[in-house]
Protein backbone atom coordinates (compact mmCIF):
# COMPACT_ATOMS: atom_id res chain seq x y z
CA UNK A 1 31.93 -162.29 -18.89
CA UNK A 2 34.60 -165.32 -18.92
CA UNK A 3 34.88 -164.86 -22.70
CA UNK A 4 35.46 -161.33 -22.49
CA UNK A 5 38.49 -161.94 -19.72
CA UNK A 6 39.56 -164.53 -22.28
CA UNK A 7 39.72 -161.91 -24.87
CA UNK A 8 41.67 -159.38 -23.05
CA UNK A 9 44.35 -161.94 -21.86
CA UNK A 10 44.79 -163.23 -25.65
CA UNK A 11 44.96 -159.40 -27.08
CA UNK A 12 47.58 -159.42 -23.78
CA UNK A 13 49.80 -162.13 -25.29
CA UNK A 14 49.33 -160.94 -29.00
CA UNK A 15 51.49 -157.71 -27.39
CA UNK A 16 53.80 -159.91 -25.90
CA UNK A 17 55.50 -162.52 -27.84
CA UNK A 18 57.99 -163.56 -25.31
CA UNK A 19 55.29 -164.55 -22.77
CA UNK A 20 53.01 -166.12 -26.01
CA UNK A 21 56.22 -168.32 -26.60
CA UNK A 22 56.57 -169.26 -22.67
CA UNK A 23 53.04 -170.17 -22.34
CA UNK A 24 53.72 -172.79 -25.31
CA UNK A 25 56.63 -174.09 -24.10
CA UNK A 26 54.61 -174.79 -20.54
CA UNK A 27 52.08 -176.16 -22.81
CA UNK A 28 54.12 -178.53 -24.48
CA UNK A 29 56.06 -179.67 -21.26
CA UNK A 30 52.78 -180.62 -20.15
CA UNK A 31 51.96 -182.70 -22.55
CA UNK A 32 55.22 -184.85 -22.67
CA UNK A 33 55.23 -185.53 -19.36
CA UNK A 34 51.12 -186.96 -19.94
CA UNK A 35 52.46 -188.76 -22.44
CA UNK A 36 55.42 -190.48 -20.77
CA UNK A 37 53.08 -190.87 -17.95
CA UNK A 38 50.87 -192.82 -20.30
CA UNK A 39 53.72 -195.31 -22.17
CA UNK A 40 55.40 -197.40 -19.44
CA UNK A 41 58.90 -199.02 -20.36
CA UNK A 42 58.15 -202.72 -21.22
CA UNK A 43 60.78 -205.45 -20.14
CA UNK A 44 63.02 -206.08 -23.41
CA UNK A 45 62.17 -209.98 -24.67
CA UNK A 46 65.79 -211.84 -24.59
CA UNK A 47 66.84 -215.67 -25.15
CA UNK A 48 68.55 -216.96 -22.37
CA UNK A 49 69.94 -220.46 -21.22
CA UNK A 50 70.84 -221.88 -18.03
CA UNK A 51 74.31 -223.10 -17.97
CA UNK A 52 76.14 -226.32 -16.64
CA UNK A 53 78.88 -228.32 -16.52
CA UNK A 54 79.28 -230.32 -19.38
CA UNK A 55 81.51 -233.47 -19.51
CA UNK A 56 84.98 -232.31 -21.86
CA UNK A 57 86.79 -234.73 -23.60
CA UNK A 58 86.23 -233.06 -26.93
CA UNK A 59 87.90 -233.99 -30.01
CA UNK A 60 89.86 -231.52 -31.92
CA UNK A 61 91.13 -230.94 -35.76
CA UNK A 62 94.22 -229.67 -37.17
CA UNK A 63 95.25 -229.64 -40.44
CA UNK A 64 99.02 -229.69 -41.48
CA UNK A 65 101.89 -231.51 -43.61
CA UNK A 66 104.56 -234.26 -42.92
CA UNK A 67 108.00 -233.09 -43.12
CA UNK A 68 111.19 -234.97 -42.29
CA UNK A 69 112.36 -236.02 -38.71
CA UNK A 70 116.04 -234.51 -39.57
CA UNK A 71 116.26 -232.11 -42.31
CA UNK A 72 120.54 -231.04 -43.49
CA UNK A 73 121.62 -228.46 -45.62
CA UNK A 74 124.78 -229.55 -47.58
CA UNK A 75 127.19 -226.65 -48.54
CA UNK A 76 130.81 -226.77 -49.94
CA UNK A 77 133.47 -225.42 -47.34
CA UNK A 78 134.60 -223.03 -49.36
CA UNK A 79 134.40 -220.74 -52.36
CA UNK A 80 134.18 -221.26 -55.85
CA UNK A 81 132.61 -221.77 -59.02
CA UNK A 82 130.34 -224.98 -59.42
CA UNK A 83 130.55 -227.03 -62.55
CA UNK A 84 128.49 -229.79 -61.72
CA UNK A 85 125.18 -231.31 -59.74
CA UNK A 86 124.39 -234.48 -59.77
CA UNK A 87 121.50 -234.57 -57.88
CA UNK A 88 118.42 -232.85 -57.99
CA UNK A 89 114.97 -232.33 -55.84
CA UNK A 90 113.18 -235.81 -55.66
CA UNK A 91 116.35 -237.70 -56.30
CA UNK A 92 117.49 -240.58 -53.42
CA UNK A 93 120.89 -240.09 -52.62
CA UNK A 94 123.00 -242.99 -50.69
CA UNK A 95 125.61 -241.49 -47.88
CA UNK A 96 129.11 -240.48 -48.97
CA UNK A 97 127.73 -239.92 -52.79
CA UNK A 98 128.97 -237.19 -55.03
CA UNK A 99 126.25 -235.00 -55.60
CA UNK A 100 128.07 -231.67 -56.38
CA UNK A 101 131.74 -230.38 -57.38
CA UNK A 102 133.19 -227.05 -57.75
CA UNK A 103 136.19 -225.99 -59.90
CA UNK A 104 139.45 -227.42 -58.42
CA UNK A 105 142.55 -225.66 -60.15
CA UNK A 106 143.22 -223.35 -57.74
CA UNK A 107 142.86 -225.57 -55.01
CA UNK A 108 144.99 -228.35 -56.82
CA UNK A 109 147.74 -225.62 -57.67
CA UNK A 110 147.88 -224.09 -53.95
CA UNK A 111 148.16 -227.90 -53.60
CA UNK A 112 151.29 -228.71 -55.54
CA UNK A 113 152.79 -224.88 -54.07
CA UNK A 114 152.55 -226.84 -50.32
CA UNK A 115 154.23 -230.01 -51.66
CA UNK A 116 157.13 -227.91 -52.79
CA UNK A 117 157.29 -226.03 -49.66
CA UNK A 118 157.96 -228.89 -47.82
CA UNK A 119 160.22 -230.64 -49.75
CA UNK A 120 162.16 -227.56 -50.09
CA UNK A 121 161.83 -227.61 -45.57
CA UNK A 122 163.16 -230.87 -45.60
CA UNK A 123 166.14 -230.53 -47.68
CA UNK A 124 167.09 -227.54 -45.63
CA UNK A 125 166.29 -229.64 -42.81
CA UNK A 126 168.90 -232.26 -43.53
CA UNK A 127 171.20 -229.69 -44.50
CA UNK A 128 171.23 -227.84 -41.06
CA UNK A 129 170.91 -231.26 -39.60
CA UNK A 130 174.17 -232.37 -41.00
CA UNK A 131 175.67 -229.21 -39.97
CA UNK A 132 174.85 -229.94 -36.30
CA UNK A 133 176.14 -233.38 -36.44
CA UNK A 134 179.70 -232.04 -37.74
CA UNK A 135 179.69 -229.31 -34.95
CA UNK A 136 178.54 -231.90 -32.06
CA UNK A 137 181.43 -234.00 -33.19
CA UNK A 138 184.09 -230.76 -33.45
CA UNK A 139 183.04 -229.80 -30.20
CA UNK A 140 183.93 -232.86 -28.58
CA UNK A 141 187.12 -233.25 -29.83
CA UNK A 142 187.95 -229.31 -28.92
CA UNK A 143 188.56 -228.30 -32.48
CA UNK A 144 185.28 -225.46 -32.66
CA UNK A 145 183.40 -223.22 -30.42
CA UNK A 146 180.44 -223.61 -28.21
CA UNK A 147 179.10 -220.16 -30.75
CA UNK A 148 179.23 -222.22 -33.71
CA UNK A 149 178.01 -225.02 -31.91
CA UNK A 150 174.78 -223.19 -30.64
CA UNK A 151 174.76 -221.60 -34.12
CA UNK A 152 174.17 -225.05 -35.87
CA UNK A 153 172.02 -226.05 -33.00
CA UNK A 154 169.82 -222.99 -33.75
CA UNK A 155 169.56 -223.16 -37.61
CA UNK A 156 168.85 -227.11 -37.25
CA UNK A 157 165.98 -226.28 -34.74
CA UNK A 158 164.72 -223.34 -37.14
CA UNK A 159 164.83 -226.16 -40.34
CA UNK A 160 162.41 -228.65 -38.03
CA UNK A 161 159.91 -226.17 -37.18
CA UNK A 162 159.74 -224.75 -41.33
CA UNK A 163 158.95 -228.44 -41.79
CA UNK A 164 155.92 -229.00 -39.51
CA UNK A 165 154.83 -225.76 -40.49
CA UNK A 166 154.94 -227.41 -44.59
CA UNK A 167 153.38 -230.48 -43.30
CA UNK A 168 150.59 -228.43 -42.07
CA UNK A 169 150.00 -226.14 -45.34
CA UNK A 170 149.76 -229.38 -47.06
CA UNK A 171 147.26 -230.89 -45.15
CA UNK A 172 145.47 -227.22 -45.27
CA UNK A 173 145.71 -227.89 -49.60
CA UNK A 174 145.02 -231.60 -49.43
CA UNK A 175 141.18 -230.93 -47.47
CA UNK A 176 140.73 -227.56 -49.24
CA UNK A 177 140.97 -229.64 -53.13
CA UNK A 178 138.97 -232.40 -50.84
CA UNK A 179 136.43 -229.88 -49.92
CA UNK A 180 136.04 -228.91 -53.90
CA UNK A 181 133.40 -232.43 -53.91
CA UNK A 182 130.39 -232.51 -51.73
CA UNK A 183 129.50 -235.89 -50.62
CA UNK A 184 125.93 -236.50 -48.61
CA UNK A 185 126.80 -237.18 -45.01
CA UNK A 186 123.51 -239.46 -44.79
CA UNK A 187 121.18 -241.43 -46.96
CA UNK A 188 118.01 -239.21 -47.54
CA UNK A 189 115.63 -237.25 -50.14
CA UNK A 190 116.83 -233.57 -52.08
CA UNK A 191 114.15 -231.37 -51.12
CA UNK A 192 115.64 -228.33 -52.55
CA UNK A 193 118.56 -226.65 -54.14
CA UNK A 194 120.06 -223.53 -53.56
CA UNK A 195 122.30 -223.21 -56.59
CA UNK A 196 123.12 -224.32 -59.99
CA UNK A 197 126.35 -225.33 -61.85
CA UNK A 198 128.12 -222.06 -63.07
CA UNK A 199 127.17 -220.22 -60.43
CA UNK A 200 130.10 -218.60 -57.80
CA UNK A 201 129.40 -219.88 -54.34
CA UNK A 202 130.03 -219.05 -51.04
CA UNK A 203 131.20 -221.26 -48.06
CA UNK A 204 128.20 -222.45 -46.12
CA UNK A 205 125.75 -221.69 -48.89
CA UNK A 206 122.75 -224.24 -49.10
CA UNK A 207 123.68 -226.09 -52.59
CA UNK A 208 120.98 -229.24 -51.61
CA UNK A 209 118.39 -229.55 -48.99
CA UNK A 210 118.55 -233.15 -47.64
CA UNK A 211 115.52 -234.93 -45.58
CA UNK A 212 117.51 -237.88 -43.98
CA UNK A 213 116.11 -241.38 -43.36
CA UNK A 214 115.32 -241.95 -39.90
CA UNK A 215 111.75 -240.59 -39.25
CA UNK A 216 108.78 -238.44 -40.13
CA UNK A 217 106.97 -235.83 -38.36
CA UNK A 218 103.87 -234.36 -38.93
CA UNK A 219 103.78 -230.43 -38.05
CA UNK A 220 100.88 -228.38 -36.87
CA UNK A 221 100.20 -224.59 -36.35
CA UNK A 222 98.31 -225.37 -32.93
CA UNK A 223 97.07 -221.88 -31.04
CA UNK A 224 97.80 -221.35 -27.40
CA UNK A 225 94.45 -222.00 -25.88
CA UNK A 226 94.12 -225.38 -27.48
CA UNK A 227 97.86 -226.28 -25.46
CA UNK A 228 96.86 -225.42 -22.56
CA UNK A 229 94.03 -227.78 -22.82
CA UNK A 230 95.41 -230.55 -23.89
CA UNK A 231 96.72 -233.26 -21.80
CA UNK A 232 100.39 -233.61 -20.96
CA UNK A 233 101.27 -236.67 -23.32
CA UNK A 234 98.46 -236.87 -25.99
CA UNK A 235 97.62 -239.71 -28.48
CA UNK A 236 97.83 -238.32 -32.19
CA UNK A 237 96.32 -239.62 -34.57
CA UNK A 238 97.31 -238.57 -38.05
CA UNK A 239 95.44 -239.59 -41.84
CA UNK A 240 95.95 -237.97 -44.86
CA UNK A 241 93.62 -235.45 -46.24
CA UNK A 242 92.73 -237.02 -49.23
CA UNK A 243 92.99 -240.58 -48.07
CA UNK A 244 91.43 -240.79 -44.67
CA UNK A 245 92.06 -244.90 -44.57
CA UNK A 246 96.27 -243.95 -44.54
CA UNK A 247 96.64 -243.35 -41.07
CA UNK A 248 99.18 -243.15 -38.51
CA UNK A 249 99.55 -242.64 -34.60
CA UNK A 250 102.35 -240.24 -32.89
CA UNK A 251 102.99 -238.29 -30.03
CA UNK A 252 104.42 -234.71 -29.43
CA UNK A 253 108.09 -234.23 -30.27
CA UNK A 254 108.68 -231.10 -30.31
CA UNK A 255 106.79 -227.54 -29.24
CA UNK A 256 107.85 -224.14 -30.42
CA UNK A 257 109.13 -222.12 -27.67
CA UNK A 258 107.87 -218.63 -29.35
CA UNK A 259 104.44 -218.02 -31.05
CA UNK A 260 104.81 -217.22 -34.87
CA UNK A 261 104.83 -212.94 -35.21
CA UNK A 262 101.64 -213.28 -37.40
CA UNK A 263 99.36 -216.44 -36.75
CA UNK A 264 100.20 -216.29 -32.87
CA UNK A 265 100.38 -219.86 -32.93
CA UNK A 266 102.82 -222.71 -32.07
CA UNK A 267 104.43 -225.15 -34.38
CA UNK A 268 104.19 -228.33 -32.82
CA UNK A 269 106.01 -231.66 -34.94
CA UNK A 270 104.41 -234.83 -34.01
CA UNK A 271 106.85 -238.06 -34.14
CA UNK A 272 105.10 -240.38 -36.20
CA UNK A 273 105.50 -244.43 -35.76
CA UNK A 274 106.21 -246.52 -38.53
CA UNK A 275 104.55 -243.91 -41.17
CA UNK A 276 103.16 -245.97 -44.21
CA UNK A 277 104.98 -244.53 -47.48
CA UNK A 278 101.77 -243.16 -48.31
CA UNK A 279 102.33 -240.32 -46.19
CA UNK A 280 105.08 -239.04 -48.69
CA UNK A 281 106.98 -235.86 -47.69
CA UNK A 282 104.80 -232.60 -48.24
CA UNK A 283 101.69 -234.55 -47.96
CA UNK A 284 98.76 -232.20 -46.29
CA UNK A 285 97.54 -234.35 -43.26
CA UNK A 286 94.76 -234.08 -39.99
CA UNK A 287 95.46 -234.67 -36.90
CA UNK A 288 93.04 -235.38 -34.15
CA UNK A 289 93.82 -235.34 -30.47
CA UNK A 290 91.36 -235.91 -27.41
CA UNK A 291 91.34 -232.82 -24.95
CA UNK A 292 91.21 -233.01 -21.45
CA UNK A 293 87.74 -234.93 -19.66
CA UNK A 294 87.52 -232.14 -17.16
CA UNK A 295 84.14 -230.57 -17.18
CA UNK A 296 83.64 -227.16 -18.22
CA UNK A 297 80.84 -224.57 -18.64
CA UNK A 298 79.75 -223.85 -22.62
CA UNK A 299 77.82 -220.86 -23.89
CA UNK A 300 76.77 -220.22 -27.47
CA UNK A 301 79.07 -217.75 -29.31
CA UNK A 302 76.14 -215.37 -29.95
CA UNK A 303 76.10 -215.01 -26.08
CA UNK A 304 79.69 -213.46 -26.22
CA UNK A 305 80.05 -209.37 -25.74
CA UNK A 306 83.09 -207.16 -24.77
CA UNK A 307 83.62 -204.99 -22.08
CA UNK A 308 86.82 -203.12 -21.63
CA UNK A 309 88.54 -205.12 -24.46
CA UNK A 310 87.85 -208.16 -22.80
CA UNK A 311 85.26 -210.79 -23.11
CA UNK A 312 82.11 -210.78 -21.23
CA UNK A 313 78.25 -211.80 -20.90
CA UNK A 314 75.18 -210.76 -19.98
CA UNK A 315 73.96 -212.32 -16.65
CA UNK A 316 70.33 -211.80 -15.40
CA UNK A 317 69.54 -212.08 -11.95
CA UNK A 318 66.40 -213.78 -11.79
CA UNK A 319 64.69 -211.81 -8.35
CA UNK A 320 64.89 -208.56 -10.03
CA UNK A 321 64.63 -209.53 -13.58
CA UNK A 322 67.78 -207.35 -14.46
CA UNK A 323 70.87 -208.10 -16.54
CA UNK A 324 74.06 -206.90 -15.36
CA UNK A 325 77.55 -206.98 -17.41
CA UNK A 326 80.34 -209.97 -16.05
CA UNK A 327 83.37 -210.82 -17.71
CA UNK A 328 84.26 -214.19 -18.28
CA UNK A 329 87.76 -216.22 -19.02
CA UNK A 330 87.36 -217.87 -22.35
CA UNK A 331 89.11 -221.55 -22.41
CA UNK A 332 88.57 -221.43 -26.34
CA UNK A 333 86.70 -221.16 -29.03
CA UNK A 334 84.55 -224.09 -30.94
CA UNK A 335 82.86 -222.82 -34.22
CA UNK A 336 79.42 -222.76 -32.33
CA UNK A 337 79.86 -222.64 -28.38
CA UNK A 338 82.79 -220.78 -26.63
CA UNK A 339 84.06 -222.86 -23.35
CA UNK A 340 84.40 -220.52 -20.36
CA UNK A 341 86.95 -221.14 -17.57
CA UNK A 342 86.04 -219.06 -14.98
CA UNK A 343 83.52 -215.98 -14.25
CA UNK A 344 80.01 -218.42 -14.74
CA UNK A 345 79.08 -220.30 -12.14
CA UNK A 346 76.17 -223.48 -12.84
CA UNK A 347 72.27 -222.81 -12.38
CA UNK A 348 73.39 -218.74 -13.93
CA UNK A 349 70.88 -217.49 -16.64
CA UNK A 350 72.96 -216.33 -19.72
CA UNK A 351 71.44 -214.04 -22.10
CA UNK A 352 71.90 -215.63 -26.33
CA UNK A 353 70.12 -213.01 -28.17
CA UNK A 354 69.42 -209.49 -28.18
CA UNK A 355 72.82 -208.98 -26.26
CA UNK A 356 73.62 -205.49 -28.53
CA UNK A 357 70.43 -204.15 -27.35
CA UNK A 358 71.16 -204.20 -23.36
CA UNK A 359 72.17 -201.42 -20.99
CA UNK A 360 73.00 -202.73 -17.10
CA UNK A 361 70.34 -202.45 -15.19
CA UNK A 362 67.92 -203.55 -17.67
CA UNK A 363 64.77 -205.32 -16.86
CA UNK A 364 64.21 -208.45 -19.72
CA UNK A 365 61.47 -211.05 -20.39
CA UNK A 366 62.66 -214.60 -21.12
CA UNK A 367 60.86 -215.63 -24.23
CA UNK A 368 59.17 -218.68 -23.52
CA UNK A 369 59.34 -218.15 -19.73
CA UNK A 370 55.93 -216.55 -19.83
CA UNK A 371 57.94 -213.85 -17.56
C-alpha cells in the first residue's frame, strides 16, 4: 500500500516539474546544513610572541662621502672670451694665484678712453678755474659784473664735477681690465670646471670649483625616523669603506632644513677632527652613531600589517583566544625587527605568522602553546 502512495506522488511530480525542482532544492538545503553541522570551524594555528621592553642603545650605519668644509665657485666679473686656464681639477692652487684670464682689449681700450676723459676734465678744469680767478679779482676792483662773475663761478663748478665724474670712469676701466684675471681668493683643491679657454663667458659663471683648506665634512643621507632618535649631540665615528683602520671622530655640523623631493631624507655634514689625508675628498665613508638608551618595544617585521594606510598588528587577547586589529606608531625600521613607539603595551601577545590569513574576531591556536 505505501509503495503504491509512493508511486502516485512520483507520477505527481513527473507532471510537475516546478514542484520536482523545489523538492530538490529542499533536499539539498538539507543536506548542507548536516554537513556544516558536522565540520566545526577549527582555531587557525598562528606564531605569536610576547613583547617587552628591550634596552635601546642600538648602533646604526650610514654610508656616505667626505666633501669639503667650505666649497667656492670662482667666476670672472664680467663678460668675455677666455684664452687661458691654468688650473685644472686635482690641481693645488695657493691664494691670490692666476688660474684663469679672459681677453683684455676691450677692457684695456675702454681703459685708455677714461684716461683721456679725464685729462681732457682737468684741462678744462684749469681753464674755467683761471677764468674764475680773473673775475674774483675784476670784481673786486669794480671793473666786471656780479653776471660774469657767477658765470665763471658756474662753469668752474661744472669743470670740477666733469672731473670726479673722469676719476670715477677710470677707476670703473682700471677694475673692469683687473677683473679680466681670476685670482683664487683662498688656498684649496679644483674640484671642477665649468668652462674652457675659447669659450664666451658670462659674469658669475662657475669657471673652477674650489674646496678650500680649513676642514672636512663627511655627509650623510640620514631619514627622518633615525633623527628623531638620535641623541641631541651624537659621537660620530667615521672610517673609510675600503679601509676600516682610517678612522675619524666628528660631530653634527650641519642638518638640512627640507627633506630631498625623492629619497625623503636629510643631508646631514658631519665636522670631522683632524681627518687623516687618507680620507681624500670624494672618498665613500661609514659612519656609526649610538641611538638613544631609552627602552623600546621590538616586533619582528613579519608581524607588521596595514590598516587604513597605516601600520598595524595583530593582537590576541588571551581569555577569548581572538585576534583583533591595533595600529601601532613605528619608531623605525631595522632589517629584521621594526621598533614600535606607542600602541603595544608589555606582557601583549603579537601574532608573527599567518598575519594575511586573519579576519577580527578570529579565534587562533598558538603553536607550541598546546592551546
Amino acid at each position: 500500500m505505501a509503495n503504491t502512495s509512493e508511486l502516485r506522488f512520483s507520477r505527481r511530480l513527473s507532471r510537475h516539474p516546478a514542484l520536482l525542482a523545489l523538492a530538490a532544492a529542499l533536499l539539498l538545503g538539507a543536506c548542507d546544513r548536516g554537513e556544516e553541522a558536522e565540520i566545526p570551524q577549527l582555531p587557525r594555528p598562528v606564531r605569536t610572541v610576547t613583547v617587552e621592553k628591550q634596552q635601546g642603545g642600538q648602533r646604526v650605519t650610514l654610508t656616505g662621502d667626505i666633501q669639503a668644509k667650505d666649497e667656492a665657485a670662482l667666476a670672472f666679473r664680467v663678460s668675455g672670451r677666455m684664452i687661458e686656464r691654468s688650473a685644472n681639477v686635482g690641481d693645488t692652487v695657493k691664494a691670490g694665484q692666476l688660474v684663469a684670464r679672459l681677453d683684455a682689449q676691450n677692457a684695456q681700450n675702454t681703459l685708455r678712453s677714461a684716461q683721456a676723459g679725464l685729462a681732457a676734465a682737468e684741462s678744462q678744469l684749469v681753464k674755467t678755474s683761471n677764468a674764475f680767478s680773473r673775475q674774483d679779482r675784476l670784481l673786486g676792483n669794480g671793473f666786471t659784473t656780479h653776471a660774469n662773475h657767477d658765470a665763471a663761478r658756474n662753469a668752474m663748478q661744472a669743470a670740477q664735477a666733469s672731473v670726479d665724474d673722469a676719476e670715477a670712469q677710470l677707476r670703473i676701466a682700471t677694475d673692469n681690465v683687473d677683473y679680466t684675471e681670476l685670482r683664487a681668493d683662498a688656498p684649496g683643491t679644483v674640484t671642477a670646471r665649468g668652462a674652457e679657454p675659447g669659450e664666451v663667458v658670462q659674469a658669475g659663471q662657475m669657471i673652477l670649483q674650489l674646496a678650500r683648506k680649513g676642514g672636512r665634512d663627511a655627509v650623510f643621507d640620514v631619514p627622518a625616523a633615525l633623527l628623531r632618535a638620535a641623541p641631541a649631540d651624537p659621537v660620530i665615528t667615521v672610517s673609510l669603506t675600503d679601509d676600516p683602520s682610517v678612522t675619524a671622530t666628528g660631530r653634527v655640523r650641519e642638518v638640512a632644513p627640507q627633506a630631498d623631493p625623492v629619497t625623503r631624507t636629510f643631508r646631514v655634514r658631519v665636522g670631522l677632527d683632524n681627518p687623516p689625508e687618507a680620507m681624500r675628498l670624494g672618498s665613500t665613508v661609514n659612519g656609526q652613531a649610538q641611538l638613544d638608551s631609552e627602552a623600546t618595544i621590538e616586533v619582528p617585521a613579519s608581524a607588521l600589517t596595514s590598516v587604513s594606510s597605516q601600520p598595524a598588528v595583530w593582537v590576541v587577547d588571551p581569555a577569548t583566544g581572538t585576534v583583533s586589529l591595533r595600529n601601532i606608531e613605528v619608531l623605525r625600521f631595522n632589517p629584521s625587527t621594526v621598533a614600535v613607539a606607542s600602541g603595544l603595551e608589555p606582557g601583549e601577545v603579537v601574532v608573527t605568522a599567518g598575519v594575511q590569513a586573519l579576519h577580527p574576531g578570529q579565534k587562533v591556536r598558538l603553536l607550541g602553546s598546546g592551546a
